[in-house]
N, C-alpha and C. Protein backbone atom coordinates (compact mmCIF):
# COMPACT_ATOMS: atom_id res chain seq x y z
N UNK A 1 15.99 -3.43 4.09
CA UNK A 1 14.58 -3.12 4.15
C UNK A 1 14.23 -2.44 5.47
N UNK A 2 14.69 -2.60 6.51
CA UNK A 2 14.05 -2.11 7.83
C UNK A 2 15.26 -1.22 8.59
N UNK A 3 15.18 -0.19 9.04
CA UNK A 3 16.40 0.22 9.80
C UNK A 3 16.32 0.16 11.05
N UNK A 4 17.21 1.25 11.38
CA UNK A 4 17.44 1.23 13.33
C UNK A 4 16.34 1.56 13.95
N UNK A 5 15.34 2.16 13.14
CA UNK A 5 14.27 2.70 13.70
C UNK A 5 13.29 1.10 14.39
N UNK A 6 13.21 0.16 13.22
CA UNK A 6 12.48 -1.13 13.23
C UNK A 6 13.17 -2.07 14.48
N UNK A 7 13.68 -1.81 15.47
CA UNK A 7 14.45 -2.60 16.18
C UNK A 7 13.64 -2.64 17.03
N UNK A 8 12.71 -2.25 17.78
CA UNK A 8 11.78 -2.31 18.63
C UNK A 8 10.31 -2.18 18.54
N UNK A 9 9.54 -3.34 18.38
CA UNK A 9 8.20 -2.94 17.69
C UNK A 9 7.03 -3.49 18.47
N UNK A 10 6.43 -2.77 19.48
CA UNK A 10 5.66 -2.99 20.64
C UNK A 10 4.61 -4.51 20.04
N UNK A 11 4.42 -5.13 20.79
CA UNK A 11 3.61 -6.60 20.42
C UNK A 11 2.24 -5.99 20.08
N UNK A 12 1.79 -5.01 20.37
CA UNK A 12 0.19 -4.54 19.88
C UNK A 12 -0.07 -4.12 18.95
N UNK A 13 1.33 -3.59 18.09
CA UNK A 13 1.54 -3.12 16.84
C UNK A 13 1.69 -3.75 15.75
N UNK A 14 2.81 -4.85 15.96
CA UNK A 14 2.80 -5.96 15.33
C UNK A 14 1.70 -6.91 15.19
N UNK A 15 0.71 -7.21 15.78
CA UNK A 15 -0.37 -7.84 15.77
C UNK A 15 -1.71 -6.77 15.28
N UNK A 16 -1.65 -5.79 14.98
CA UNK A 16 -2.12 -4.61 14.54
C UNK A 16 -1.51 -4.68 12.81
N UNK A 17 -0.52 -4.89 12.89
CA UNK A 17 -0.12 -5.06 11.48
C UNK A 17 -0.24 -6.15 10.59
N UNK A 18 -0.70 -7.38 11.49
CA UNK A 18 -0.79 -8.93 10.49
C UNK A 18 -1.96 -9.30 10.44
N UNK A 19 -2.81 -8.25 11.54
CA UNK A 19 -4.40 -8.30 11.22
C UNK A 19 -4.57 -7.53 9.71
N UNK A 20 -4.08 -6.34 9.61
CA UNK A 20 -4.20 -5.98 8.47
C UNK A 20 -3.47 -6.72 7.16
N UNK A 21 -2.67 -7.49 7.48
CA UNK A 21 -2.11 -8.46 6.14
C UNK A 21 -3.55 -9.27 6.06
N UNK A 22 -3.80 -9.77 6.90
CA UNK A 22 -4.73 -10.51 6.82
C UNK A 22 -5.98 -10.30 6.37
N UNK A 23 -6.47 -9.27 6.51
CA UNK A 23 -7.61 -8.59 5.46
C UNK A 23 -6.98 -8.15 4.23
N UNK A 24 -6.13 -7.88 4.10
CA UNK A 24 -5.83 -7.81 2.34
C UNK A 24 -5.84 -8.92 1.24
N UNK A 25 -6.26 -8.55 0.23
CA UNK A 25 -6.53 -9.15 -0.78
C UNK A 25 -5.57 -10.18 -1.18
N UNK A 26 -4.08 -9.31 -1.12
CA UNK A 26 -3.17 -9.46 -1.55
C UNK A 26 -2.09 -10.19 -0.31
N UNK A 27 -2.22 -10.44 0.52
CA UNK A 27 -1.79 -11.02 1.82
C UNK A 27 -0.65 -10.13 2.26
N UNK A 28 -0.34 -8.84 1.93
CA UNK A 28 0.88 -8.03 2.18
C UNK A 28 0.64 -6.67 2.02
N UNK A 29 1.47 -5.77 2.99
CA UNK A 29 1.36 -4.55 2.76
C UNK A 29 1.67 -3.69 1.38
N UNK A 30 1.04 -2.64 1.61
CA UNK A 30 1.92 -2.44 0.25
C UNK A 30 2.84 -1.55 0.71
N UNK A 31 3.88 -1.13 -0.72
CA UNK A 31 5.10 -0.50 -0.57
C UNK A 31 5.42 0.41 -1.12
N UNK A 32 6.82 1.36 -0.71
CA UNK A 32 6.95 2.58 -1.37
C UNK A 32 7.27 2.14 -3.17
N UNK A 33 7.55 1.67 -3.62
CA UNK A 33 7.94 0.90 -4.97
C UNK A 33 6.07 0.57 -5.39
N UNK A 34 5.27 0.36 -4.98
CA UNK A 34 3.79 0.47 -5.05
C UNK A 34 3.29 1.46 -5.61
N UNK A 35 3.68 2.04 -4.61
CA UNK A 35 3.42 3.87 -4.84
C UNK A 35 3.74 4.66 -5.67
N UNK A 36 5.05 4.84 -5.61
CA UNK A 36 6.03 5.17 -6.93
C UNK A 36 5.17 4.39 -8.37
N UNK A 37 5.38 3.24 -8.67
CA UNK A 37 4.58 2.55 -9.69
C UNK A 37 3.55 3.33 -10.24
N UNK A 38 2.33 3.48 -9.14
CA UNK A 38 1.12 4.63 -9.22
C UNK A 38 1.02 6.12 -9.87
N UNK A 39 2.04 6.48 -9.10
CA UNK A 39 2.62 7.87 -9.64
C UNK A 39 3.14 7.77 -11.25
N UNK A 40 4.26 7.15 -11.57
CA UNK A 40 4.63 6.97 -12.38
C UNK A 40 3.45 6.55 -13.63
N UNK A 41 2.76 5.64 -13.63
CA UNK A 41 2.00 5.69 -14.37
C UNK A 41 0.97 7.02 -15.14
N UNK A 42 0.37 7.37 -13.62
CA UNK A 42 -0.30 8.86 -13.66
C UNK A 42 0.52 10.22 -14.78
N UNK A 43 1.84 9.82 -14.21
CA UNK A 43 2.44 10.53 -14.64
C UNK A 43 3.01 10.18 -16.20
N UNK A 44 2.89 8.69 -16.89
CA UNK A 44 2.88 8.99 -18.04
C UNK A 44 1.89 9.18 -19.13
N UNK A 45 2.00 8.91 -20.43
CA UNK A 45 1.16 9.28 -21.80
C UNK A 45 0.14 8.23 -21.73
N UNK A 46 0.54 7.05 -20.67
CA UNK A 46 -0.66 6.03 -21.04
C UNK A 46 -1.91 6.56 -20.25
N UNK A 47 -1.69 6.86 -19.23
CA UNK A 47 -2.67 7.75 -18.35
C UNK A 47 -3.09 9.47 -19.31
N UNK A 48 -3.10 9.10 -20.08
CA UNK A 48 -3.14 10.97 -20.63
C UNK A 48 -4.74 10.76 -20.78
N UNK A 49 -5.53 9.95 -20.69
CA UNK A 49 -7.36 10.31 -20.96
C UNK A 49 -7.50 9.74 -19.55
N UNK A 50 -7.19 9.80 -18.28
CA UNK A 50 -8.04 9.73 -16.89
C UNK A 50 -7.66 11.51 -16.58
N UNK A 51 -9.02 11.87 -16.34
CA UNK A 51 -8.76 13.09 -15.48
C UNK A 51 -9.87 12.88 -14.17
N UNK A 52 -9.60 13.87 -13.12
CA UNK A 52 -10.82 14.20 -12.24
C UNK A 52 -10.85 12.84 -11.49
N UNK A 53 -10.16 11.79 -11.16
CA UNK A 53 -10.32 10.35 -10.35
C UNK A 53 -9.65 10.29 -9.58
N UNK A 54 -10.32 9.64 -8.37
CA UNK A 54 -8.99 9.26 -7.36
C UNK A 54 -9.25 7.94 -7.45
N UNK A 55 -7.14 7.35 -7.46
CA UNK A 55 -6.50 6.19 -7.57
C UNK A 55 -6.57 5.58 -6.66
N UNK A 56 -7.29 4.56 -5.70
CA UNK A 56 -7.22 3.81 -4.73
C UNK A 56 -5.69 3.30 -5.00
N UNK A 57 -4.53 3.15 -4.09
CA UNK A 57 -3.32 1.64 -4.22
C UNK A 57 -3.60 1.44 -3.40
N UNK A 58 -3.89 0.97 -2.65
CA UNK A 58 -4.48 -0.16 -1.70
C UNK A 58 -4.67 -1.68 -1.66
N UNK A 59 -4.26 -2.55 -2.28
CA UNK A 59 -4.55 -3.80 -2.88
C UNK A 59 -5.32 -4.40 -2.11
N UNK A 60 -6.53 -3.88 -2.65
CA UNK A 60 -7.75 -4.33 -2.28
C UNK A 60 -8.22 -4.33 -1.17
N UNK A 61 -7.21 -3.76 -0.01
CA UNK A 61 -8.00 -3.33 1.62
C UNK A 61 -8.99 -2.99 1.68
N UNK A 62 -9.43 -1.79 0.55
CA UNK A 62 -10.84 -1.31 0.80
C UNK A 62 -12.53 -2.34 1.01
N UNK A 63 -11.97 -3.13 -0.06
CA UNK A 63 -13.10 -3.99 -0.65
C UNK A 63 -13.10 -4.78 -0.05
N UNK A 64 -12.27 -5.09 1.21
CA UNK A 64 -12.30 -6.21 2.22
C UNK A 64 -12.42 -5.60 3.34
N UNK A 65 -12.92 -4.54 3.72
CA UNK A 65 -13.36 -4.07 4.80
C UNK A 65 -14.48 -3.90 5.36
């Protein structure tokens, strides 16, 4: 899940990041597998009558802000 990049993660950031768990709905970030999900849907036949909308994925950040 995390690479070489994640090896150093300044303390203001990290506490920047669990404030935001913490306002979510959902108690967690969301993820590229989230996203993808989103797309994928959009992108099939079950989605064929939404046009003209934008898809919040966000789990529920907005509405808790």
């Amino acid at each position: 899940m995390f690479s070489s990049m994640h090896v150093y993660v300044p303390n203001q950031i990290i506490l920047q990041r669990n404030e935001l768990i913490e306002r979510s709905i959902l108690k967690r970030l969301g993820s590229v597998e989230d996203m993808a999900s989103a797309a994928a849907f959009l992108a099939s036949d079950d989605a064929s009558f939404i046009t003209a909308e934008t898809i919040v994925v966000a789990g529920g950040t907005q509405s808790r802000l």
